[in-house]
N, C-alpha and C. Protein backbone atom coordinates (compact mmCIF):
# COMPACT_ATOMS: atom_id res chain seq x y z
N UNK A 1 221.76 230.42 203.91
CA UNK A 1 222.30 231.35 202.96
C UNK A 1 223.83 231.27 202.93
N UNK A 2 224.49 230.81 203.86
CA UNK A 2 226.00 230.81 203.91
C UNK A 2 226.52 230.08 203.54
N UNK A 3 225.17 228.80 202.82
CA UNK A 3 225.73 227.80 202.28
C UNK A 3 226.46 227.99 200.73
N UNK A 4 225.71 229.03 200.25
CA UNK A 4 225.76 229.46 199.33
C UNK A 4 227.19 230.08 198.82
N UNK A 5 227.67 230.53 200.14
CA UNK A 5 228.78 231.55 199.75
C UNK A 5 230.25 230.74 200.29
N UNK A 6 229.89 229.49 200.75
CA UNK A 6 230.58 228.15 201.34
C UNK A 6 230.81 227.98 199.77
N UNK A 7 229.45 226.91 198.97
CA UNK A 7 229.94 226.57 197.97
C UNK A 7 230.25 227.53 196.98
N UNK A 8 230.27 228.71 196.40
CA UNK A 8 231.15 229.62 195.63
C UNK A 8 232.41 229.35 195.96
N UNK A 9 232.98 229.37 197.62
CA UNK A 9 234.33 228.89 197.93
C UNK A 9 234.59 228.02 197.19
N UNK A 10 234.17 226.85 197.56
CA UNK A 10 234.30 225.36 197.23
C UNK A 10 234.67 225.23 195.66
N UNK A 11 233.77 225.69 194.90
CA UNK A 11 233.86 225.74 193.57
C UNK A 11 234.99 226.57 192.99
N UNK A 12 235.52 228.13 193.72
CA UNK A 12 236.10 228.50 193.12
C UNK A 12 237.72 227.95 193.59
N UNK A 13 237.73 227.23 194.53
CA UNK A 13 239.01 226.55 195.01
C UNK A 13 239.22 225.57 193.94
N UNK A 14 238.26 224.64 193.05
CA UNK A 14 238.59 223.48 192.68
C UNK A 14 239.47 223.99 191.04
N UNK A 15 239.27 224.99 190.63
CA UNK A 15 239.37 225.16 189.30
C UNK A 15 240.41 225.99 189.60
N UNK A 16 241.63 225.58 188.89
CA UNK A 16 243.34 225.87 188.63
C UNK A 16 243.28 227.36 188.62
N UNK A 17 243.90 228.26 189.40
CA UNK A 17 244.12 229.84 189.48
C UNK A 17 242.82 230.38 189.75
N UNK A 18 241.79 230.33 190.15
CA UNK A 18 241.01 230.39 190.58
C UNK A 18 240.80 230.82 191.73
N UNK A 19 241.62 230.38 192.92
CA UNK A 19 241.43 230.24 194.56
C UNK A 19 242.01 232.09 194.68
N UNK A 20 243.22 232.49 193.69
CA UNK A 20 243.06 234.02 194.10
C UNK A 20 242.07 235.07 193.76
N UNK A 21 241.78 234.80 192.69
CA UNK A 21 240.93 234.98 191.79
C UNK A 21 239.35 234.91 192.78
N UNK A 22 238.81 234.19 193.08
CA UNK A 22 237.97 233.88 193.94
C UNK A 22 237.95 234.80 195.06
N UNK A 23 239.44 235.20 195.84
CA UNK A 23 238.89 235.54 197.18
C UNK A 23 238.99 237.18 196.89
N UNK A 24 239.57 237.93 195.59
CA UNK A 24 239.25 239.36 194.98
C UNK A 24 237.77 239.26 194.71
N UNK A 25 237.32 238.49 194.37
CA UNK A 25 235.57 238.26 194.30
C UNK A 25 235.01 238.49 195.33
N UNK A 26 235.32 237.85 196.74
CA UNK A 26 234.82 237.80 198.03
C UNK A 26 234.78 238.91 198.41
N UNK A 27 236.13 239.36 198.40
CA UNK A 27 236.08 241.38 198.79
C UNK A 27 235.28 241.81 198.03
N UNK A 28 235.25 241.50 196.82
CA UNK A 28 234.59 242.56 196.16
C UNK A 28 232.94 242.73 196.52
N UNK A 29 232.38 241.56 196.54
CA UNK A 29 231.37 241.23 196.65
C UNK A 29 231.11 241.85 198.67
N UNK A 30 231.88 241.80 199.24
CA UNK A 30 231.54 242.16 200.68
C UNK A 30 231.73 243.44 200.29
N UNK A 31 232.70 243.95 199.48
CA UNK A 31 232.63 245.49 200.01
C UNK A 31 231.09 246.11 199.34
N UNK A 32 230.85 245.86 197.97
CA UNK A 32 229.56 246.29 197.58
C UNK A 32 228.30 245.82 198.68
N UNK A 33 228.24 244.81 198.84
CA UNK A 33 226.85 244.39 200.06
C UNK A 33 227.00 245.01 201.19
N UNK A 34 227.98 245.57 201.18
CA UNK A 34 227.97 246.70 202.40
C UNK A 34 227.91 247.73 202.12
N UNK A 35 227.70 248.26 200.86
CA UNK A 35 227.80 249.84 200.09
C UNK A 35 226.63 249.77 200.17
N UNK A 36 225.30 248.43 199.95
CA UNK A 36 224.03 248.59 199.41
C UNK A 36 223.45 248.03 200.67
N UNK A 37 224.02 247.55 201.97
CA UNK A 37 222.92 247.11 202.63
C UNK A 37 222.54 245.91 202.24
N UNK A 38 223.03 245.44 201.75
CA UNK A 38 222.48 243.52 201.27
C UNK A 38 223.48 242.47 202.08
N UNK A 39 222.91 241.70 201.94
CA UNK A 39 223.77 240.32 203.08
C UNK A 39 224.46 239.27 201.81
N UNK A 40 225.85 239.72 202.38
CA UNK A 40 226.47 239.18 201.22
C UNK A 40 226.20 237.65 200.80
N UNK A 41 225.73 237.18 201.76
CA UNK A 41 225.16 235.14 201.08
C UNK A 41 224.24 235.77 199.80
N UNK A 42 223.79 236.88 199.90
CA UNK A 42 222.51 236.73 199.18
C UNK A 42 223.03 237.47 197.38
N UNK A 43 224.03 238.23 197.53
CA UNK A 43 224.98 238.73 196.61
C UNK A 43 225.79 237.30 196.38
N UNK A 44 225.99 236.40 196.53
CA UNK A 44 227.15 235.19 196.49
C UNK A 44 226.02 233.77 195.84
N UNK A 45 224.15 234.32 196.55
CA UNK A 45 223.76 233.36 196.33
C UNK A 45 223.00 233.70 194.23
N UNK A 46 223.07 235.05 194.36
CA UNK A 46 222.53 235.45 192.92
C UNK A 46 223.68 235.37 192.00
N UNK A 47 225.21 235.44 191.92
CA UNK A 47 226.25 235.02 191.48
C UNK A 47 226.03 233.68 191.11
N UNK A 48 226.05 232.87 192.18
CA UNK A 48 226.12 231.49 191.56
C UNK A 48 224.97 231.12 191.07
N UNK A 49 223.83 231.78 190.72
CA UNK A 49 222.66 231.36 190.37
C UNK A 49 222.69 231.91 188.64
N UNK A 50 223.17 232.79 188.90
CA UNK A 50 223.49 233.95 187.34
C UNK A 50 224.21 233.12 186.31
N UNK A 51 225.74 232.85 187.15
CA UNK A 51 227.08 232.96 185.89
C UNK A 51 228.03 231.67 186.65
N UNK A 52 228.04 231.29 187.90
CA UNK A 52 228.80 229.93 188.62
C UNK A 52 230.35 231.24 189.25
N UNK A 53 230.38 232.73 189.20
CA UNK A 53 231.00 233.43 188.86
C UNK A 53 231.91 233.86 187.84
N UNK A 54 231.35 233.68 186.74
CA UNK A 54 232.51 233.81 185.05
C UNK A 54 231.74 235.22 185.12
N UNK A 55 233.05 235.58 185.03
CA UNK A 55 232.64 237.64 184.63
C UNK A 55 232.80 237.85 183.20
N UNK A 56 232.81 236.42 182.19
CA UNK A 56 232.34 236.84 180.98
C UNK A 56 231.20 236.31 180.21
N UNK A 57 230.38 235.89 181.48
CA UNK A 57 228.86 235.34 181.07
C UNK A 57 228.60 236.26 180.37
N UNK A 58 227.78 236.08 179.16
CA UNK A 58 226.61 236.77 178.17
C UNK A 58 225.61 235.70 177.91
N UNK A 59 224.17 236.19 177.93
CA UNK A 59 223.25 235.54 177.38
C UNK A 59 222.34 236.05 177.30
N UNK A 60 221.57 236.30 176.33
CA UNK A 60 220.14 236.99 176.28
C UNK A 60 219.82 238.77 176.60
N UNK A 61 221.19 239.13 176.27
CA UNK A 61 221.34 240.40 176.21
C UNK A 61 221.40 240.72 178.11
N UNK A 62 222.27 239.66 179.22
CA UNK A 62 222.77 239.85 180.09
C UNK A 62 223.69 239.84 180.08
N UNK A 63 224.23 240.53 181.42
CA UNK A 63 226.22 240.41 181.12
C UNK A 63 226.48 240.47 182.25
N UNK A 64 227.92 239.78 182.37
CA UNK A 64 229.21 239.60 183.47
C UNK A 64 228.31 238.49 184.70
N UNK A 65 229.08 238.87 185.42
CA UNK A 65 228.82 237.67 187.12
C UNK A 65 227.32 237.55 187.23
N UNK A 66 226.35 238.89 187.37
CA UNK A 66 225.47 238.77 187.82
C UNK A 66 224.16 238.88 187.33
N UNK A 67 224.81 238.98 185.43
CA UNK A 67 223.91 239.09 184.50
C UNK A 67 222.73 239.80 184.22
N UNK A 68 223.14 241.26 184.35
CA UNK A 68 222.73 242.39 184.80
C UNK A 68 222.59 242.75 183.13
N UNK A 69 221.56 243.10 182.78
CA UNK A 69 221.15 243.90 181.04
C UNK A 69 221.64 245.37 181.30
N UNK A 70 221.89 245.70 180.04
CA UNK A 70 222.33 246.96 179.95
C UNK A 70 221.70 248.18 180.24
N UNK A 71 220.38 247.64 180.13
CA UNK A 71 219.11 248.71 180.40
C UNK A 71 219.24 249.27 181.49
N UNK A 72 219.40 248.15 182.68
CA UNK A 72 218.71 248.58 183.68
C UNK A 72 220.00 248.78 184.67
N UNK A 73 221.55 248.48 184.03
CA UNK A 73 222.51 249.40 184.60
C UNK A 73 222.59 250.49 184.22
N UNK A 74 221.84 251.27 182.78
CA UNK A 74 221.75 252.20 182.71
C UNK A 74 220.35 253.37 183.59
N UNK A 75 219.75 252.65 183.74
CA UNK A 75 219.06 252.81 184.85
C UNK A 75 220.02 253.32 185.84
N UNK A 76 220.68 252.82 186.73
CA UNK A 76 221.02 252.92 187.98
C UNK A 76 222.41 253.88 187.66
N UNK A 77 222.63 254.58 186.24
CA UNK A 77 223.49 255.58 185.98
C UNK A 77 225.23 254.81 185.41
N UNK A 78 224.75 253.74 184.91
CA UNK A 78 225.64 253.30 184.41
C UNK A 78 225.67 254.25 183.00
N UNK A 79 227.07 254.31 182.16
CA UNK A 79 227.56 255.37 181.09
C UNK A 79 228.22 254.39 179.90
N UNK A 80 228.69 253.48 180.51
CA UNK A 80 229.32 252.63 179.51
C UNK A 80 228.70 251.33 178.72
N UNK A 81 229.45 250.81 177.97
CA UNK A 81 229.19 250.11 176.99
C UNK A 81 228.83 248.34 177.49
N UNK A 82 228.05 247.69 176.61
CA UNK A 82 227.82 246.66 177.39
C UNK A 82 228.75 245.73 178.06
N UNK A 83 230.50 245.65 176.92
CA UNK A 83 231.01 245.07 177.00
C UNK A 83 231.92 245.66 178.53
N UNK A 84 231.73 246.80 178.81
CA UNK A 84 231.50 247.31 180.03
C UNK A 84 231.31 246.20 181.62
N UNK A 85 230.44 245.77 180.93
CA UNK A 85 229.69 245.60 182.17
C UNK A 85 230.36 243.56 182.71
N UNK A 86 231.58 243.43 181.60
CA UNK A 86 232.25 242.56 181.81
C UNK A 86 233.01 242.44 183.13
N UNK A 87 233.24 243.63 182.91
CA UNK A 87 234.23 243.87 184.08
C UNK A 87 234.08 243.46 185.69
N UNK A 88 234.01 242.34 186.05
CA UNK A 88 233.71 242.15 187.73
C UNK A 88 233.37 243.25 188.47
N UNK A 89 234.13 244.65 189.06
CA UNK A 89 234.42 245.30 189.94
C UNK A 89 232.66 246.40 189.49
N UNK A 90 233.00 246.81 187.50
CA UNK A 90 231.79 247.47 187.06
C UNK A 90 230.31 246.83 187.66
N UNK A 91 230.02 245.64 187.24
CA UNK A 91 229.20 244.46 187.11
C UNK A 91 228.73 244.42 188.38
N UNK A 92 229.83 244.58 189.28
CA UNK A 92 229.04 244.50 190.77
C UNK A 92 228.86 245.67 191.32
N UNK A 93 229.32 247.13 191.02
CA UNK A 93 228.64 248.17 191.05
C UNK A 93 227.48 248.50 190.86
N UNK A 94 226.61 248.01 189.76
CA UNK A 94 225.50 248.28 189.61
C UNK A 94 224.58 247.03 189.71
N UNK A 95 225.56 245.35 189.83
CA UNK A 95 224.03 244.88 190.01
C UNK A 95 223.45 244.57 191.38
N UNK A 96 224.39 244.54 192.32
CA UNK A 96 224.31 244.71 193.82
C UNK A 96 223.46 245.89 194.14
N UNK A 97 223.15 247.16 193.23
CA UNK A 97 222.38 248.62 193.24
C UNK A 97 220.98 248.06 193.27
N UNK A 98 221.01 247.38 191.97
CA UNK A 98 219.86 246.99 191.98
C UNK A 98 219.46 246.01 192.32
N UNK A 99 220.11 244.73 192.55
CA UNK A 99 220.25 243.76 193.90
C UNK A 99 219.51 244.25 195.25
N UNK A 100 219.56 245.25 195.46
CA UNK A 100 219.38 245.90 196.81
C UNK A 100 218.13 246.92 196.78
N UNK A 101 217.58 247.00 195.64
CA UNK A 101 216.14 247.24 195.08
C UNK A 101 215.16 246.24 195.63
N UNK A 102 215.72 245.47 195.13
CA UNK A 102 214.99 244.06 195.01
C UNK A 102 214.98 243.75 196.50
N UNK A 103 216.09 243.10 197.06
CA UNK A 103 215.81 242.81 198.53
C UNK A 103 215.31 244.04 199.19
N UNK A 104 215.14 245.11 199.52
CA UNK A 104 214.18 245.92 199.88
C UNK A 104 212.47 245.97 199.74
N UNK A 105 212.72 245.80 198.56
CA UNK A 105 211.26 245.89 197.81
C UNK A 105 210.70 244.20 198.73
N UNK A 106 211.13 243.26 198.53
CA UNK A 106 211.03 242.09 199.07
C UNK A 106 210.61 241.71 200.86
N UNK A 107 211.29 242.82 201.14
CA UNK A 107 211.43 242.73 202.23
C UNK A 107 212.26 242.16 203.88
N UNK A 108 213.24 242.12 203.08
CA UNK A 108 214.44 240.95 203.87
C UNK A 108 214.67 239.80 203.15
N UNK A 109 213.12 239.61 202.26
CA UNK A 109 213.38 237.93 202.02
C UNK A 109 213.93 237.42 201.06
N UNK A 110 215.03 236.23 201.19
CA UNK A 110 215.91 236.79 200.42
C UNK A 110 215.37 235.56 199.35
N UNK A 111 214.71 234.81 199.24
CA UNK A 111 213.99 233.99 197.99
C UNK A 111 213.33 235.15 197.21
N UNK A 112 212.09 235.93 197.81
CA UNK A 112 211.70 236.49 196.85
C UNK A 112 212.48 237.62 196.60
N UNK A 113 213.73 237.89 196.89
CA UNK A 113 214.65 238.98 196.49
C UNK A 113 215.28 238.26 195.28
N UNK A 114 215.63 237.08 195.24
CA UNK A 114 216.11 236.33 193.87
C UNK A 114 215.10 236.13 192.76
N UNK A 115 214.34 236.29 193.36
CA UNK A 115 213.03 235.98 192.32
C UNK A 115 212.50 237.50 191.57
N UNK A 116 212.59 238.51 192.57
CA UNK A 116 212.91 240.29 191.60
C UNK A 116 213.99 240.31 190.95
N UNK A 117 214.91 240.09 191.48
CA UNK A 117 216.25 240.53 190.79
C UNK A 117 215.91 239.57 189.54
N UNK A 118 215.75 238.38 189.47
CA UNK A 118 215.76 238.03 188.34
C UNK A 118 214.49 238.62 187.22
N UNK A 119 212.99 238.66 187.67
CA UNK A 119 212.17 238.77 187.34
C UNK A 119 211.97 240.64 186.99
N UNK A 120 212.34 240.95 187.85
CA UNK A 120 212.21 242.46 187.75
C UNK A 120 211.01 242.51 188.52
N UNK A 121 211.42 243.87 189.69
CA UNK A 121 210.42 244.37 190.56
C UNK A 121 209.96 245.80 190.30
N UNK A 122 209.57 245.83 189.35
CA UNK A 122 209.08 247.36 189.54
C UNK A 122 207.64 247.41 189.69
N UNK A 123 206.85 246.38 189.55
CA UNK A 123 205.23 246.57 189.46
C UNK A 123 205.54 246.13 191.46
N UNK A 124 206.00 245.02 191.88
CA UNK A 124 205.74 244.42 193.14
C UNK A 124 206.27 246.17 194.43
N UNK A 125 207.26 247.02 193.62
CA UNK A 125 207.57 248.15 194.23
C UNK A 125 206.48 249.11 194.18
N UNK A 126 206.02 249.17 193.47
CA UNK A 126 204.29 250.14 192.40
C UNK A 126 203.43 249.69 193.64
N UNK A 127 203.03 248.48 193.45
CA UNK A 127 201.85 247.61 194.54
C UNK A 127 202.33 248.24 196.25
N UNK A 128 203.45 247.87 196.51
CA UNK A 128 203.88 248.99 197.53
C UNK A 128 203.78 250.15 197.90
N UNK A 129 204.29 250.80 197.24
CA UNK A 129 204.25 252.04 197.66
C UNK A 129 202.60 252.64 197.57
N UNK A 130 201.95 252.05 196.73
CA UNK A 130 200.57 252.55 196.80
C UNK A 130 200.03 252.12 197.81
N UNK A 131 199.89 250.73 198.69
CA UNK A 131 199.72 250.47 199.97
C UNK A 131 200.04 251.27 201.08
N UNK A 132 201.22 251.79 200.69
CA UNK A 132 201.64 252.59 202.11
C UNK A 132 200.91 253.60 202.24
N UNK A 133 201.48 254.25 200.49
CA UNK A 133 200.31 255.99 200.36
C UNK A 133 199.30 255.72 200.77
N UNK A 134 198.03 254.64 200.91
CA UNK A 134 196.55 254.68 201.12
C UNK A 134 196.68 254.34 202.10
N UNK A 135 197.79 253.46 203.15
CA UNK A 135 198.05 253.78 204.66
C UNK A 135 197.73 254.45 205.15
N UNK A 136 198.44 255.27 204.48
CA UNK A 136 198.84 257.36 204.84
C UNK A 136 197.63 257.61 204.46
N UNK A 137 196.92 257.75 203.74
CA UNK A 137 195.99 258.66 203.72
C UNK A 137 194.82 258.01 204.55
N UNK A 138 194.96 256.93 204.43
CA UNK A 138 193.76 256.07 205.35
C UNK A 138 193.88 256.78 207.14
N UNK A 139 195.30 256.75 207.53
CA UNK A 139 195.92 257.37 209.11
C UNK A 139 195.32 258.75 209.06
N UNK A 140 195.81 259.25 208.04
CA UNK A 140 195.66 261.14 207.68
C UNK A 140 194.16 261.41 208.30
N UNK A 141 193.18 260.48 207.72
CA UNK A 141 191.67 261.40 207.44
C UNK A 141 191.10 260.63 208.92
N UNK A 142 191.65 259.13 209.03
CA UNK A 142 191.40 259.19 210.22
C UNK A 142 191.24 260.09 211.60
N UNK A 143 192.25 260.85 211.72
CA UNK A 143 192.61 261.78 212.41
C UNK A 143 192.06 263.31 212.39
N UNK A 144 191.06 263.43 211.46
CA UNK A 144 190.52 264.76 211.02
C UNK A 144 189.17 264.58 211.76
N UNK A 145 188.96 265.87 212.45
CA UNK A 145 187.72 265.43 213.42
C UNK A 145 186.70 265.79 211.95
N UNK A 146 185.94 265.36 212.45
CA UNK A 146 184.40 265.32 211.85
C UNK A 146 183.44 266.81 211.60
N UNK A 147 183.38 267.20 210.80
CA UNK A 147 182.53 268.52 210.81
C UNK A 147 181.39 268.00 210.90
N UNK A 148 180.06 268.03 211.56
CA UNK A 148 178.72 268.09 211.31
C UNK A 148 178.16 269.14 211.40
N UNK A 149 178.36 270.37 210.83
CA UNK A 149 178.02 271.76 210.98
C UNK A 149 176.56 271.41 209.71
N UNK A 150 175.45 271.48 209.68
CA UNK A 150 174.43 271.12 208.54
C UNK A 150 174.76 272.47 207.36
N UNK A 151 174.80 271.99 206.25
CA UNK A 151 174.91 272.30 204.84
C UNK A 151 173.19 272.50 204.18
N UNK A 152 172.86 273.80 203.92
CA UNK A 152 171.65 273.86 203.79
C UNK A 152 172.23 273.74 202.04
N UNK A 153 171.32 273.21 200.94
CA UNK A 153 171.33 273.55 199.60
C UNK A 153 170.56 274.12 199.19
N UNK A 154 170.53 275.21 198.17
CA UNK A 154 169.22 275.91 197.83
C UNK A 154 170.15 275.28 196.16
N UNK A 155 168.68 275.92 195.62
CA UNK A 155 168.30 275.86 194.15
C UNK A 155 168.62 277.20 193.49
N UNK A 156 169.45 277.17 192.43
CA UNK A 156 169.78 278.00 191.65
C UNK A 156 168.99 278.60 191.35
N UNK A 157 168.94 280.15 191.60
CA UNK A 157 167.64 280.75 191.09
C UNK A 157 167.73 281.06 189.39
N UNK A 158 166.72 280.75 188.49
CA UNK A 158 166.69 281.15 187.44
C UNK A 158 165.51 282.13 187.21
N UNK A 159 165.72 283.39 186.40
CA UNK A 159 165.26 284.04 186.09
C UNK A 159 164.75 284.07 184.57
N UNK A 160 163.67 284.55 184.67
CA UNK A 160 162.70 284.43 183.20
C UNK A 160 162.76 286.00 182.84
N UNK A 161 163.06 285.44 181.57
CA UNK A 161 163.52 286.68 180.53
C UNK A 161 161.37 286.77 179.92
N UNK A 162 161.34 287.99 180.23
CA UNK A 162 159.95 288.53 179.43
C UNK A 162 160.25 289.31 178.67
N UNK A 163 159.22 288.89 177.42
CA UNK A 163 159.41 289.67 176.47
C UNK A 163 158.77 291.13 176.64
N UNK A 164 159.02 292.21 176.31
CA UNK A 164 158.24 293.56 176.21
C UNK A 164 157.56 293.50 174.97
């Protein structure tokens, strides 16, 4: 994974004004993966997978570094406008948020954390959490002793209407 955030170096050293430019990226990018709990190779490795880092990628109704849709920064309480979401510092506010959805939901791993973030995890989070709940309830009833007290049933008595 560190290879990843090696070559972002690499790349962003080769291209003229760039190399400062690049290492305001690095902070930026460490300080958010530490706001969200994510390992910054893995924030450095969805960057260069997204945009090569151009914070004015657009395509397909994605935007900035990490090519984050507007939807689903509005999701995570984003307010502003798409062209918004140009902004490096914005851009990695919310897609590192939900960056960190994803590697959660995933589980550490950080392939299939690239593969939510890109794909969208909300059904693979759904499939989860319902596993756990039937965990839980599977542990819960486990734990409930057993009544065998016998249940007698009787029959509804019906009564016959006579005529006079």
């Amino acid at each position: 994974m560190k290879s990843f955030a090696l070559a972002a170096v690499a790349l962003l050293s080769v291209i003229p004004g760039a190399q400062a430019e690049g290492e305001a990226y690095r902070a930026m990018v460490e300080r958010h993966a530490a706001a969200q709990g994510v390992p910054p190779e893995l924030v450095h490795r969805v960057i260069m997978r997204e945009s090569r880092y151009n914070p004015r990628a657009v395509h397909a109704g994605n935007y900035g570094m990490m090519q984050i849709k507007l939807q689903t920064a509005r999701g995570l309480g984003y307010t502003g406008t798409a062209q918004g979401l140009l902004d490096p510092e914005t851009n990695l506010t919310y897609a590192v948020k939900y960056l960190a959805g994803a590697y959660r939901t995933a589980g550490g791993n950080h392939d299939r954390a690239v593969s939510y973030y890109a794909g969208g995890y909300y059904y693979a989070a759904k499939r989860q959490r319902l596993r756990q709940a039937n965990a839980t309830m599977t542990a819960s009833t486990e734990a409930m002793p057993l009544d065998l007290t016998p249940v007698f049933e009787t029959k509804p008595v019906r009564r016959r209407h006579h005529r006079r």
